[in-house]
N, C-alpha and C. Protein backbone atom coordinates (compact mmCIF):
# COMPACT_ATOMS: atom_id res chain seq x y z
N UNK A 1 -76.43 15.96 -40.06
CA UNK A 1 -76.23 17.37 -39.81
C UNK A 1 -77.45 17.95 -39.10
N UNK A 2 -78.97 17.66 -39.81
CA UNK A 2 -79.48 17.95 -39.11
C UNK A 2 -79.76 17.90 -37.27
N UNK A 3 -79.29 16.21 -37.14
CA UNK A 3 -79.52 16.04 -35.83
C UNK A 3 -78.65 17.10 -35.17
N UNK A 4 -77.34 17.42 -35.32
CA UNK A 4 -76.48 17.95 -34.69
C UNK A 4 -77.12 19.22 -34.32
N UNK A 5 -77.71 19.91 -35.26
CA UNK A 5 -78.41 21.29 -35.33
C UNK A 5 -79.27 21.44 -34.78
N UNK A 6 -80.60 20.15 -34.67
CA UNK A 6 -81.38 20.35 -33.48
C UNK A 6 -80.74 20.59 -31.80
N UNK A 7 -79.94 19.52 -31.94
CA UNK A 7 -79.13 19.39 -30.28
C UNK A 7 -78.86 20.80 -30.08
N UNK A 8 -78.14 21.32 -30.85
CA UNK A 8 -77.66 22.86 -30.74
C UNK A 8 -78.73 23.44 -30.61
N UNK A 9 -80.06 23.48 -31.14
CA UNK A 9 -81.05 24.29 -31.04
C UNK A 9 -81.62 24.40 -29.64
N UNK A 10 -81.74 23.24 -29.06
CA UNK A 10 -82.08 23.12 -27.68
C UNK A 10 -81.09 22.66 -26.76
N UNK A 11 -80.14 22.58 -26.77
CA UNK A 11 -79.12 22.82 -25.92
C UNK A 11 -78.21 23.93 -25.94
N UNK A 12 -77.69 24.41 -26.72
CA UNK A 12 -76.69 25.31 -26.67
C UNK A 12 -77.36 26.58 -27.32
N UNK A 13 -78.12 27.09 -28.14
CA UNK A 13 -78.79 28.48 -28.25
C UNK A 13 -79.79 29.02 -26.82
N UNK A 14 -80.30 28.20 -26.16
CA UNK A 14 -80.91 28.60 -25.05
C UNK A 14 -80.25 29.17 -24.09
N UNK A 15 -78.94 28.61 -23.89
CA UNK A 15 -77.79 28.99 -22.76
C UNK A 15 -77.35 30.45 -23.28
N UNK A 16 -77.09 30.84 -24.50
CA UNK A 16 -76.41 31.76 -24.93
C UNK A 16 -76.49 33.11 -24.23
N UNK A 17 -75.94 33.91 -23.98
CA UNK A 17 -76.69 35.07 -23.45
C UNK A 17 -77.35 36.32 -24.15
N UNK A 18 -78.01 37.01 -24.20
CA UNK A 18 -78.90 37.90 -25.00
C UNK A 18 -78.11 38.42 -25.77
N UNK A 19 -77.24 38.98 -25.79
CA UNK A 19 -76.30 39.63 -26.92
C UNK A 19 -76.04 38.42 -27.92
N UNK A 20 -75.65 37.44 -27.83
CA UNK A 20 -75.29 36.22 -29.03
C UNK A 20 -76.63 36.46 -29.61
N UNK A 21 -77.92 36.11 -29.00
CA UNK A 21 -79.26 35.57 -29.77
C UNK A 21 -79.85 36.48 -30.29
N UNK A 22 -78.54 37.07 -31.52
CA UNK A 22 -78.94 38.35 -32.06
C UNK A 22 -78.74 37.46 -33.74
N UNK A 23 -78.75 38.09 -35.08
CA UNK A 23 -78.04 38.02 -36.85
C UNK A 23 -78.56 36.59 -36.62
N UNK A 24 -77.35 36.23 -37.35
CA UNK A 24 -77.31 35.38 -38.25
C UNK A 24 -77.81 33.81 -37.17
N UNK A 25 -77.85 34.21 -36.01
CA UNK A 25 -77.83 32.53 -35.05
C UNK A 25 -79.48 33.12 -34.46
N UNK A 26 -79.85 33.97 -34.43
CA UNK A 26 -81.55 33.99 -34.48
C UNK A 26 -82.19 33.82 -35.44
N UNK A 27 -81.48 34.65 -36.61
CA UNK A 27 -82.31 33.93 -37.60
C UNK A 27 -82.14 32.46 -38.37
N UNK A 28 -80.75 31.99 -37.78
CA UNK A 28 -80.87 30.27 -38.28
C UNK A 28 -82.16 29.48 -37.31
N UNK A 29 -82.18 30.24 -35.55
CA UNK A 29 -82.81 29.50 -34.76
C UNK A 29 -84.44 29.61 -35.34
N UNK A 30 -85.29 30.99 -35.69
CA UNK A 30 -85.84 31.15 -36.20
C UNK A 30 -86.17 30.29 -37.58
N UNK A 31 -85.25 30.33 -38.53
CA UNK A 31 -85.82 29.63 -39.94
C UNK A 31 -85.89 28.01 -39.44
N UNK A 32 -84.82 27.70 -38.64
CA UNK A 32 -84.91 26.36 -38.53
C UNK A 32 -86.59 25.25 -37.47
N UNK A 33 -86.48 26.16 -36.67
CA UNK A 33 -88.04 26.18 -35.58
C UNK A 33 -89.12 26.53 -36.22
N UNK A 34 -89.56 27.26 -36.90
CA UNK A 34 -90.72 27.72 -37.85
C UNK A 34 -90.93 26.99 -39.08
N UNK A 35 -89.76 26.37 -39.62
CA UNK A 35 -89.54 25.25 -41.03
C UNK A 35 -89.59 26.05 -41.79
N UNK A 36 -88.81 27.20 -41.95
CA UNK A 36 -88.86 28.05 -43.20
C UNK A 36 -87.76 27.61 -44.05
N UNK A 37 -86.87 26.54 -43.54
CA UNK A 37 -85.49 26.15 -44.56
C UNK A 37 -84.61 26.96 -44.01
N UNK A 38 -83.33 26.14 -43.62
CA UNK A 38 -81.95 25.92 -42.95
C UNK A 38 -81.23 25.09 -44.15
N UNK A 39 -80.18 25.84 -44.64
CA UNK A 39 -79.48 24.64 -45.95
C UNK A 39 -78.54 23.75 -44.71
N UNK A 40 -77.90 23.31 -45.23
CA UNK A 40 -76.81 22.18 -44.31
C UNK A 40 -75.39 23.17 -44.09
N UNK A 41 -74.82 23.47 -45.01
CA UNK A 41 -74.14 24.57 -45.47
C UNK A 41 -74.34 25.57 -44.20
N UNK A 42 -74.81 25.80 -44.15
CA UNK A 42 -75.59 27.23 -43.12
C UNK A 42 -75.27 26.09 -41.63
N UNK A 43 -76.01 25.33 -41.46
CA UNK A 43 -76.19 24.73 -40.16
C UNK A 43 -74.69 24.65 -39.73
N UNK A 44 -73.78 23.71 -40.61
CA UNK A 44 -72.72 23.42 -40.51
C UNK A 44 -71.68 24.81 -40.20
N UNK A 45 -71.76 26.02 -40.83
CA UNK A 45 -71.02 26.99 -40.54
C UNK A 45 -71.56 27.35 -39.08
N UNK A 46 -72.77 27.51 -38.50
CA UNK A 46 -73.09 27.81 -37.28
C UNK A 46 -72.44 27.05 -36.20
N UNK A 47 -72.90 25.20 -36.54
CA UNK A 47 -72.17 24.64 -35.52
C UNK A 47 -70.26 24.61 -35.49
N UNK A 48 -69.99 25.00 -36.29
CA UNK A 48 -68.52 25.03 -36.33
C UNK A 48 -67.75 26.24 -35.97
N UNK A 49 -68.84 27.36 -35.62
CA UNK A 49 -68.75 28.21 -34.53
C UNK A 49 -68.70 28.04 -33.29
N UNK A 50 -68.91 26.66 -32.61
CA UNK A 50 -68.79 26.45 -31.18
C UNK A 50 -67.96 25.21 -31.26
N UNK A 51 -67.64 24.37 -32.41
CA UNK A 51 -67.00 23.20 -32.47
C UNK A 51 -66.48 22.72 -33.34
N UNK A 52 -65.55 21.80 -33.31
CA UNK A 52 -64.61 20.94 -34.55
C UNK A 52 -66.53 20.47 -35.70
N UNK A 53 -66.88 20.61 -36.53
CA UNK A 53 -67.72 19.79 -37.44
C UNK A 53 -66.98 18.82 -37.94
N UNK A 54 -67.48 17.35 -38.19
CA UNK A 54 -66.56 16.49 -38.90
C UNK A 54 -67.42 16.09 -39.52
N UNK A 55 -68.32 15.82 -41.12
CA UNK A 55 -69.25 15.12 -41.23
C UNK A 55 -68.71 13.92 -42.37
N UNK A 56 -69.43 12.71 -42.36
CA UNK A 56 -68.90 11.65 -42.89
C UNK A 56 -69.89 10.61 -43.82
N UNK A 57 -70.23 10.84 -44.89
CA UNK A 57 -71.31 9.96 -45.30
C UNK A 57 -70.75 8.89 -46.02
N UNK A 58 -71.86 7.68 -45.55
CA UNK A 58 -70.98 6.12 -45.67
C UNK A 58 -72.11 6.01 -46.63
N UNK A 59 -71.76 5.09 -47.94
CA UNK A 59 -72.98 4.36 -48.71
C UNK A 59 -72.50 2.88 -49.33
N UNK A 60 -73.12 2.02 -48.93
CA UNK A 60 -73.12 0.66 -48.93
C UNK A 60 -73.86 0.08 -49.98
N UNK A 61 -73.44 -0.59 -50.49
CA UNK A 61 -74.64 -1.19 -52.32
C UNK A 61 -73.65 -2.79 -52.06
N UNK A 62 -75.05 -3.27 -51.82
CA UNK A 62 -74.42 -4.47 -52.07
C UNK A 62 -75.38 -5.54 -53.19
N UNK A 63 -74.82 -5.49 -54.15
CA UNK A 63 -75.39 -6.27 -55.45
C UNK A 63 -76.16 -7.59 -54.93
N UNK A 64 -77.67 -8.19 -55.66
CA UNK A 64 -78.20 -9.45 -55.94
C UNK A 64 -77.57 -10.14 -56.56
């Protein structure tokens, strides 16, 4: 999730035009660039404002 959120950070918030890079998507761009804490939750509702989100976690244990 995170990676996705960086990409968005520097690809797609820069393009935006001045009226978008206003609430809630300056201050995710803000908390997230400064490291003040971005939950996943949060990231994920932002990017699913411009796109399908699909996220998928795989975990593998394979016994000795």
């Amino acid at each position: 999730m995170e990676e996705a959120f960086k990409w968005w950070i520097t690809e797609i918030y820069p393009a935006l035009p001045p009226n978008r890079k206003t609430g809630h998507l300056k201050n995710a761009w803000r908390d997230y660039t400064y490291n003040l804490g971005i939950s996943e939750k949060r990231m994920k509702q932002i990017l699913s404002e411009f796109g399908t989100v699909d996220v998928k976690t795989i975990v593998t244990f394979i016994p000795e």
